[in-house]
PDB file of N, CA and C in Angstrom:
ATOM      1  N   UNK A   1     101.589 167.413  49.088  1.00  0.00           N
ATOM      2  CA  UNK A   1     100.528 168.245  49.623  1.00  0.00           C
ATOM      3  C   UNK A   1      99.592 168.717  48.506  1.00  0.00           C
ATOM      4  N   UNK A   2     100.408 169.326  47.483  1.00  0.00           N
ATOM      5  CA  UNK A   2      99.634 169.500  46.241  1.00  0.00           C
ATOM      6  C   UNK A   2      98.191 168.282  45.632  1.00  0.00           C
ATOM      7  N   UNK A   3      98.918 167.392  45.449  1.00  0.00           N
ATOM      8  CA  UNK A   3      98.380 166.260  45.012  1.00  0.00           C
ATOM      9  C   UNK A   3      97.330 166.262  45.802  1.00  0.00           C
ATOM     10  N   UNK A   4      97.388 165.549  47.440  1.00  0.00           N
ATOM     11  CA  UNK A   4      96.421 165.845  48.412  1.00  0.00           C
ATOM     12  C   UNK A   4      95.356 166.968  48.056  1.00  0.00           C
ATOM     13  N   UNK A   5      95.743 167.873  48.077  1.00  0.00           N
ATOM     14  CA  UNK A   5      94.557 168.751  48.047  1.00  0.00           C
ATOM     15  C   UNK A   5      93.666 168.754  46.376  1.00  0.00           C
ATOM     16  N   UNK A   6      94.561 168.556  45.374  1.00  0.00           N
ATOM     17  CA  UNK A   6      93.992 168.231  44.220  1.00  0.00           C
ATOM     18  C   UNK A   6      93.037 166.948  44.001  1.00  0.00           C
ATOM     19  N   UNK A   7      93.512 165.799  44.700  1.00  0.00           N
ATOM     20  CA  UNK A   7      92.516 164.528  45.011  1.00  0.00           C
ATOM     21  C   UNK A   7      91.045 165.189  46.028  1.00  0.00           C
ATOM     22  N   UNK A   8      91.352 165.654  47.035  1.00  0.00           N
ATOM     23  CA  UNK A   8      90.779 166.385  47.606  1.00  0.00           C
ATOM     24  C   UNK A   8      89.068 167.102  46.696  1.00  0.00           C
ATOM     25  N   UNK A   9      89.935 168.249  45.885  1.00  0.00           N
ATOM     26  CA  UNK A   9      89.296 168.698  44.960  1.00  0.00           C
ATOM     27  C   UNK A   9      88.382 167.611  43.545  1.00  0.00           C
ATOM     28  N   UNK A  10      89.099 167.088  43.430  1.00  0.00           N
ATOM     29  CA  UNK A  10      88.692 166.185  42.325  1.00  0.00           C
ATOM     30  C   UNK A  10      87.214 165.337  42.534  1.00  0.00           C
ATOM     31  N   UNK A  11      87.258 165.079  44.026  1.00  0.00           N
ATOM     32  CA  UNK A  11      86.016 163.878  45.094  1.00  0.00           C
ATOM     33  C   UNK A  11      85.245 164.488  45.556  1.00  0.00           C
ATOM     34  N   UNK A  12      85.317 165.967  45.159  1.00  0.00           N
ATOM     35  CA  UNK A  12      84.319 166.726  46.481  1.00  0.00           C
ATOM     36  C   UNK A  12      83.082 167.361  44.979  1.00  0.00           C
ATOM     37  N   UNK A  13      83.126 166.851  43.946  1.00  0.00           N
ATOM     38  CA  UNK A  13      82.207 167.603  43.075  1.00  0.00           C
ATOM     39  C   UNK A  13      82.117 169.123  42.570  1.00  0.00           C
ATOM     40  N   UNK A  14      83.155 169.347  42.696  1.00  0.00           N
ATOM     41  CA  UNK A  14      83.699 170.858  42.413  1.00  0.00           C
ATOM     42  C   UNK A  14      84.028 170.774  41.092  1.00  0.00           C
ATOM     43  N   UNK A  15      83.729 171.834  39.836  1.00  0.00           N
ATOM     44  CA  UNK A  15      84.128 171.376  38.732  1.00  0.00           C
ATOM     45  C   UNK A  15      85.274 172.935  38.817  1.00  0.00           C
ATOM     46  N   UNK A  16      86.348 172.600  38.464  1.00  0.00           N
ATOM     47  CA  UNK A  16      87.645 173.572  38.104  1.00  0.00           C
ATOM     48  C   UNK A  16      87.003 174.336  36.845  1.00  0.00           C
ATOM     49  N   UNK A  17      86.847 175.137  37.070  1.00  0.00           N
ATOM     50  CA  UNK A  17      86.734 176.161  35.874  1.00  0.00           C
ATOM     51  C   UNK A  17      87.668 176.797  35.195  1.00  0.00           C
ATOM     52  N   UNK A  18      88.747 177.326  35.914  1.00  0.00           N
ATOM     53  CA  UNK A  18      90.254 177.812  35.393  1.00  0.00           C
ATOM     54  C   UNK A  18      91.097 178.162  36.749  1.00  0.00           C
ATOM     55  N   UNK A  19      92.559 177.557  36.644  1.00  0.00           N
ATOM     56  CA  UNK A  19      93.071 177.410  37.674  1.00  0.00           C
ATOM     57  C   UNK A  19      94.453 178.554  36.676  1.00  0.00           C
ATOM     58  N   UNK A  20      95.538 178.886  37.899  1.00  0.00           N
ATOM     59  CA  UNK A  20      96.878 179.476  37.496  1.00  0.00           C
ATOM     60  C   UNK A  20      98.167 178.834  38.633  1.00  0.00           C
ATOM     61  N   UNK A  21      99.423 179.291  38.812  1.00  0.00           N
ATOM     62  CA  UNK A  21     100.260 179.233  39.041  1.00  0.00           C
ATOM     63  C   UNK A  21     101.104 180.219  39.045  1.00  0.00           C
ATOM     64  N   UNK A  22     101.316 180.790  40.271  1.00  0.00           N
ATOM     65  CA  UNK A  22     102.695 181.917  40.440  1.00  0.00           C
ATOM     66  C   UNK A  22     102.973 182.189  41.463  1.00  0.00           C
ATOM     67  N   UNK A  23     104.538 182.720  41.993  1.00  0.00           N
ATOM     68  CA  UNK A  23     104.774 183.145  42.920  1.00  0.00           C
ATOM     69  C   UNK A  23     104.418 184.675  43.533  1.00  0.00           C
ATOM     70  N   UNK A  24     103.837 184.432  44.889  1.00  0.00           N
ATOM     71  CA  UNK A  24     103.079 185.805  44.853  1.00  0.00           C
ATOM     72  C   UNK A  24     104.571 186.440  45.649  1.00  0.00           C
ATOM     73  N   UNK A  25     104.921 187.660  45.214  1.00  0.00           N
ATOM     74  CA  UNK A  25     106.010 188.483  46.001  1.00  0.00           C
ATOM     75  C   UNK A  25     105.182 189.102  47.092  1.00  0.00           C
ATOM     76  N   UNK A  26     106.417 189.462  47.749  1.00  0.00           N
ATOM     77  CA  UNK A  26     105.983 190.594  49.118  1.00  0.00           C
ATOM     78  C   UNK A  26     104.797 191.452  48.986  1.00  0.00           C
ATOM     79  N   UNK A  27     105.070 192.191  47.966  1.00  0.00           N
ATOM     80  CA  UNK A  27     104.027 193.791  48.167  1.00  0.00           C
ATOM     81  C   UNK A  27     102.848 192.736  47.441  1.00  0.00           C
ATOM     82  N   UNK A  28     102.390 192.593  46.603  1.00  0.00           N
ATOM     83  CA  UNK A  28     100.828 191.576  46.464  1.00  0.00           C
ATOM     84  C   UNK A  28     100.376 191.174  47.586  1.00  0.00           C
ATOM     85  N   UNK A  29     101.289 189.900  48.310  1.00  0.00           N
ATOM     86  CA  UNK A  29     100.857 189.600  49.241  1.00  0.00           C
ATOM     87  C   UNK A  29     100.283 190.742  50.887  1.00  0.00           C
ATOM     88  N   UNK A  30     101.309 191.646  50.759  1.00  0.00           N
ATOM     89  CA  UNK A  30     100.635 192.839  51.716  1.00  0.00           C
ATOM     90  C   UNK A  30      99.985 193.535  51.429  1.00  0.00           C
ATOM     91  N   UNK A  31      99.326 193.481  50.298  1.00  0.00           N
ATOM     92  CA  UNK A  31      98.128 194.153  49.554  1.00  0.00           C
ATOM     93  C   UNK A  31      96.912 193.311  49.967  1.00  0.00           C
ATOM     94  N   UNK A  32      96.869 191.821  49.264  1.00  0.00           N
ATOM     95  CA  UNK A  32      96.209 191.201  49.502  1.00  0.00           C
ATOM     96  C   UNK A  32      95.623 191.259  50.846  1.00  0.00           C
ATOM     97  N   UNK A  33      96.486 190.788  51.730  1.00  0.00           N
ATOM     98  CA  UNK A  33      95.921 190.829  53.372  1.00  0.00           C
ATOM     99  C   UNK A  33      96.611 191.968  53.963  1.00  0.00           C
ATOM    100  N   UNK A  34      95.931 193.402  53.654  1.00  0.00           N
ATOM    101  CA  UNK A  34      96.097 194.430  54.092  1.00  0.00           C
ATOM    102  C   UNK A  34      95.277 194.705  55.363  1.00  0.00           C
ATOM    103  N   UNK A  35      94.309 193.864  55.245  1.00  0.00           N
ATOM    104  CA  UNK A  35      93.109 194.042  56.758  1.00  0.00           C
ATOM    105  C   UNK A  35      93.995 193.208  58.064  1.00  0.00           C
ATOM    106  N   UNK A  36      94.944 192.542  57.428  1.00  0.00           N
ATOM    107  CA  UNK A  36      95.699 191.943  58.881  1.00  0.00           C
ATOM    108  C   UNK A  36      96.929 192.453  59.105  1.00  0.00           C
ATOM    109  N   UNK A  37      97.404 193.638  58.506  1.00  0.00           N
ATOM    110  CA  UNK A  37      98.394 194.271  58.773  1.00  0.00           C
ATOM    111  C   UNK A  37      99.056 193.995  60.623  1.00  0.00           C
ATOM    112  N   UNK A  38      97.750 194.898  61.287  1.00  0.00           N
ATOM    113  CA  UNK A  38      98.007 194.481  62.188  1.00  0.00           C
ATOM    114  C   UNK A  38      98.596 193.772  63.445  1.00  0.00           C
ATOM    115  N   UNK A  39      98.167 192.718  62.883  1.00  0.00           N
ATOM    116  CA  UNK A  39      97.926 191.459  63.301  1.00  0.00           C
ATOM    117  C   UNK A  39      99.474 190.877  63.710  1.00  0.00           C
ATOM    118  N   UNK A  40      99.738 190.178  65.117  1.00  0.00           N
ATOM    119  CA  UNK A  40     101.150 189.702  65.446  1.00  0.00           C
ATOM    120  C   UNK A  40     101.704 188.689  64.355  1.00  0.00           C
ATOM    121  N   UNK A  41     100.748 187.899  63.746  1.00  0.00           N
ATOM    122  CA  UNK A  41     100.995 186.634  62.649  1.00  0.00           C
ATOM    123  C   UNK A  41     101.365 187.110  61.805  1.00  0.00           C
ATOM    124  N   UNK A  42     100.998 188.675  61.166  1.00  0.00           N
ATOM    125  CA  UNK A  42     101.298 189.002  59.390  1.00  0.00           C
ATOM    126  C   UNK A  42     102.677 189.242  59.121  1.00  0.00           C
ATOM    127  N   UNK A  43     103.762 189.059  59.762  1.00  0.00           N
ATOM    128  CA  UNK A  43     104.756 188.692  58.719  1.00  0.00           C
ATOM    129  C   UNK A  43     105.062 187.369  58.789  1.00  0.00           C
ATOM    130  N   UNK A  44     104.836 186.244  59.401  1.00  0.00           N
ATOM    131  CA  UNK A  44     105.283 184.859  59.517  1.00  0.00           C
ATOM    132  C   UNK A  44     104.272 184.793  58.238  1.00  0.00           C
ATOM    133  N   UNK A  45     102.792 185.321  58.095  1.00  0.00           N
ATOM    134  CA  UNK A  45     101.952 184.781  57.073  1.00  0.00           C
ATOM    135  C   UNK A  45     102.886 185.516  55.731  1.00  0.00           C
ATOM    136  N   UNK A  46     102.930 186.477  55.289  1.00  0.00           N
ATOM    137  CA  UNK A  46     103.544 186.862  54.357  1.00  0.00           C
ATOM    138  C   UNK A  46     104.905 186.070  53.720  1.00  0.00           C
ATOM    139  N   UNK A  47     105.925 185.527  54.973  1.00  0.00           N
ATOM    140  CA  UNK A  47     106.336 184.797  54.507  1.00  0.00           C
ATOM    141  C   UNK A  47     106.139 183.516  54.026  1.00  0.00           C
ATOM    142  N   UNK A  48     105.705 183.072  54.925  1.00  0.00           N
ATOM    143  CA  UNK A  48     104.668 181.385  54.532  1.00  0.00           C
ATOM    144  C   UNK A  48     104.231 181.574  52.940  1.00  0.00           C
ATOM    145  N   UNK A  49     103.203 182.601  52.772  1.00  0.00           N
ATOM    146  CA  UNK A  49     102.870 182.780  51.365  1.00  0.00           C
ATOM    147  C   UNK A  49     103.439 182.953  50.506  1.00  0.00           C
ATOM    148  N   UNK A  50     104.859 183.167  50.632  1.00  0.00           N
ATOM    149  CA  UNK A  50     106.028 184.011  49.882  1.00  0.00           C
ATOM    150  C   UNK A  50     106.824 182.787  49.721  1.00  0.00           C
ATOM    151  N   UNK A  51     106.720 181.676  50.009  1.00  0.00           N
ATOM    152  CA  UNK A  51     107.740 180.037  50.483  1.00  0.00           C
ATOM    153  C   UNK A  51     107.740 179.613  49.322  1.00  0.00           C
ATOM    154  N   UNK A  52     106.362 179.335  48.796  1.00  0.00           N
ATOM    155  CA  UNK A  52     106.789 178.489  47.599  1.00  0.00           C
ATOM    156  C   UNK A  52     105.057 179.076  46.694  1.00  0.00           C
ATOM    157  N   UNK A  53     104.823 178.524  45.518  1.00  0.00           N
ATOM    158  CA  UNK A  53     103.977 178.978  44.876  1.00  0.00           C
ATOM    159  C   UNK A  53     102.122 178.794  45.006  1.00  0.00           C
ATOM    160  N   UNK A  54     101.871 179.659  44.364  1.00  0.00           N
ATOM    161  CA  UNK A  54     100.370 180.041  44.446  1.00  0.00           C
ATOM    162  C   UNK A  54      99.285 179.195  43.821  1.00  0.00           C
ATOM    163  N   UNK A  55      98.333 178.289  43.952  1.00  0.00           N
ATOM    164  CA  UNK A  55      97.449 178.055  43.175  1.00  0.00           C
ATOM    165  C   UNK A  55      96.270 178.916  43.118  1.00  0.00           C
ATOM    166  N   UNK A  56      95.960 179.902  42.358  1.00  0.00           N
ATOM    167  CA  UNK A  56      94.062 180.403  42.945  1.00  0.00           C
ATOM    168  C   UNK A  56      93.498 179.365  41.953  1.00  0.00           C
ATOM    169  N   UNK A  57      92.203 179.093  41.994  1.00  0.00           N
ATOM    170  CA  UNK A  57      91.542 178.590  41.148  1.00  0.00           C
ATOM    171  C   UNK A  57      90.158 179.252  41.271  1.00  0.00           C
ATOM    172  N   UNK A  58      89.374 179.265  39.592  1.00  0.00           N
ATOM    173  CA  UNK A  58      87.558 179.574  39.917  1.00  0.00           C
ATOM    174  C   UNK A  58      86.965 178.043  39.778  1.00  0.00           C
ATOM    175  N   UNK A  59      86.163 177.867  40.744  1.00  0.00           N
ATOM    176  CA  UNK A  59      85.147 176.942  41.408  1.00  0.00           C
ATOM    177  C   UNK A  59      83.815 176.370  41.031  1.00  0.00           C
ATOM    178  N   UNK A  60      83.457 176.097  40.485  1.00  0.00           N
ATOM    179  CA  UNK A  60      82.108 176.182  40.682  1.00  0.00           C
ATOM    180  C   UNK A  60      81.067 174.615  41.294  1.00  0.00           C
ATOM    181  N   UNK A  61      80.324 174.657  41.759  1.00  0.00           N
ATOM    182  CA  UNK A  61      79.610 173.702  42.376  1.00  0.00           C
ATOM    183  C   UNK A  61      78.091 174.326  42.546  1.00  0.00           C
ATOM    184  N   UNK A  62      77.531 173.440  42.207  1.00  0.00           N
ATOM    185  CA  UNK A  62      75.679 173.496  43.006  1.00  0.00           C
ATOM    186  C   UNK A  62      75.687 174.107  44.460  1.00  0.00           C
ATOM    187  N   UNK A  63      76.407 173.376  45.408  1.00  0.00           N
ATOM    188  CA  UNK A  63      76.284 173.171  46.727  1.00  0.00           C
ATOM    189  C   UNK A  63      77.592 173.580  46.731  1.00  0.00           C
ATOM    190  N   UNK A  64      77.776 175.041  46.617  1.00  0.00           N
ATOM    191  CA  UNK A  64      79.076 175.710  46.932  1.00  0.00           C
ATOM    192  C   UNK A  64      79.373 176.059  48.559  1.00  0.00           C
ATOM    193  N   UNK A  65      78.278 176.284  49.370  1.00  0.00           N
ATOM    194  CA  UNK A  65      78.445 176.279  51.031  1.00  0.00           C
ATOM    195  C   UNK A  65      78.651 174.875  51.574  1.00  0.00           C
ATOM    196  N   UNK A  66      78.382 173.910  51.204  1.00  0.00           N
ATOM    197  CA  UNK A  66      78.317 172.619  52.090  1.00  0.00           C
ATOM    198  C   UNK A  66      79.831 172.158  51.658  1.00  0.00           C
ATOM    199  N   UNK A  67      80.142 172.478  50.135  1.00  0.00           N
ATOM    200  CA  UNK A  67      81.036 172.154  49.711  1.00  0.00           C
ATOM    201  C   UNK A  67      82.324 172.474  50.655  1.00  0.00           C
ATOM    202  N   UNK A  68      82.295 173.516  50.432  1.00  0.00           N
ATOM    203  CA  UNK A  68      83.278 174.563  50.869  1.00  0.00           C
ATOM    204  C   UNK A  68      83.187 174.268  52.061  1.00  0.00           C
ATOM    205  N   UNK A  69      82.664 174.288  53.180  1.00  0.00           N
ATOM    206  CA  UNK A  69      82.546 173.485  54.330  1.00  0.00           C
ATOM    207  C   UNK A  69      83.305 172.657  55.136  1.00  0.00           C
ATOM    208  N   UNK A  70      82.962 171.329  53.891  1.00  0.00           N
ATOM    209  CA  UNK A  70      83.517 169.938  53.671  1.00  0.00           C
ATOM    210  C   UNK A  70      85.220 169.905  53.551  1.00  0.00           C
ATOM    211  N   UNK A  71      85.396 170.967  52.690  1.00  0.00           N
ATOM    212  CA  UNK A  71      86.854 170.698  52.174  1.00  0.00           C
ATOM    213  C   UNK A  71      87.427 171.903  53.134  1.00  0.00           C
ATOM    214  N   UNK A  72      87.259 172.605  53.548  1.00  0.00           N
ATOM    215  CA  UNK A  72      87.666 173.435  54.586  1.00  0.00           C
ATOM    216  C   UNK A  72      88.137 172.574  56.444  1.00  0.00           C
ATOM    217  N   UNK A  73      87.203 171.649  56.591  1.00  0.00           N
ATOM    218  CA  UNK A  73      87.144 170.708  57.584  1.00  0.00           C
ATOM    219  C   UNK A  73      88.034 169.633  57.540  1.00  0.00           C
ATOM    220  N   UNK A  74      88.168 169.242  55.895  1.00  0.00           N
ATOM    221  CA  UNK A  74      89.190 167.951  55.566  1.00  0.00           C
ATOM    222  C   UNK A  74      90.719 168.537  55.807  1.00  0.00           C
ATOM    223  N   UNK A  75      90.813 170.366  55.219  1.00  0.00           N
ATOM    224  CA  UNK A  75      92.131 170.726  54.926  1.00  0.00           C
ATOM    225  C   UNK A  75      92.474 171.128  56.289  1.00  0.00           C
ATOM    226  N   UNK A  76      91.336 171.025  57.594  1.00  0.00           N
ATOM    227  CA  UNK A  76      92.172 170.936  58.678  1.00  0.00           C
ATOM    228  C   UNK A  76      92.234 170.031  59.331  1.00  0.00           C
ATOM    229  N   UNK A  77      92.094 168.366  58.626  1.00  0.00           N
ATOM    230  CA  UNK A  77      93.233 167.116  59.383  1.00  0.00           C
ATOM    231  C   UNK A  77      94.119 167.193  58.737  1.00  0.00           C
ATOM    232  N   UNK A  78      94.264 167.856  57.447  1.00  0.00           N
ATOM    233  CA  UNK A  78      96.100 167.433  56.516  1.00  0.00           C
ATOM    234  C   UNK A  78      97.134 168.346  57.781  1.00  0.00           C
ATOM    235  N   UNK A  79      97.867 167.258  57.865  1.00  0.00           N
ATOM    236  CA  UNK A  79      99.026 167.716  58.659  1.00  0.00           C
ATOM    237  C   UNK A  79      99.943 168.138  57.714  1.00  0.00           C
ATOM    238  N   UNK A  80     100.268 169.682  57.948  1.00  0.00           N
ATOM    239  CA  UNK A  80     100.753 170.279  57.350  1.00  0.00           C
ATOM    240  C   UNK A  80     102.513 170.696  57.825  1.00  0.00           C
ATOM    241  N   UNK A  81     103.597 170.676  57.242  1.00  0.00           N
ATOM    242  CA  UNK A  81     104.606 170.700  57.747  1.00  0.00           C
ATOM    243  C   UNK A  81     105.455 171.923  57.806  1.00  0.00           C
ATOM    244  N   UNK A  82     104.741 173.301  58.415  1.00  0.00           N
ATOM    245  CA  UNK A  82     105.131 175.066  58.137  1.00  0.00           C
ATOM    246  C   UNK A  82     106.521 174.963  58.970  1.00  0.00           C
ATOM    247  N   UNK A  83     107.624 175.204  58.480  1.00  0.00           N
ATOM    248  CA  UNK A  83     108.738 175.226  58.633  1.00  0.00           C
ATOM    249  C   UNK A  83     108.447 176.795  59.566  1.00  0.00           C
ATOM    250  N   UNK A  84     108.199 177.719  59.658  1.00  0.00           N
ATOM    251  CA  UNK A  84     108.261 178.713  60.663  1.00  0.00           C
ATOM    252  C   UNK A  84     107.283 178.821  62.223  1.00  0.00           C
TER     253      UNK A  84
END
């Protein structure tokens, strides 16, 4: 999946500016999406996010809306396999 989305990234003209790696714990993650507290999904999401590790990366592109778009549209044919 990784790979996928890194090929992904690599074809779409996006230049990686600086990327990381880590596992986000519980309380970050309920920090992070504190606006969906709410929400019936936010602990299946918290866990999902909590499964295995984090990529953020900074972005940059010319055509950062079309971009973003594009790869937003592609990352919803990857069939994705969420165990919950």
């Amino acid at each position: 999946m990784l790979l996928t989305v890194w090929s992904v990234l690599l074809t779409s003209f996006l230049h990686v500016v600086t990327f990381g790696h880590f596992q986000a714990d519980g309380a970050l993650l309920q920090q992070h999406y504190a606006e969906l507290k709410e929400r019936p999904f936010f602990p299946k999401l918290v866990k999902y996010m909590s499964s295995g590790p984090v990529v953020p990366m900074v972005c940059s592109v010319f055509t950062i809306v079309s971009t973003t778009y594009s790869l937003h549209t592609h990352a919803l044919n990857i069939k994705v396999n969420i165990p919950y």
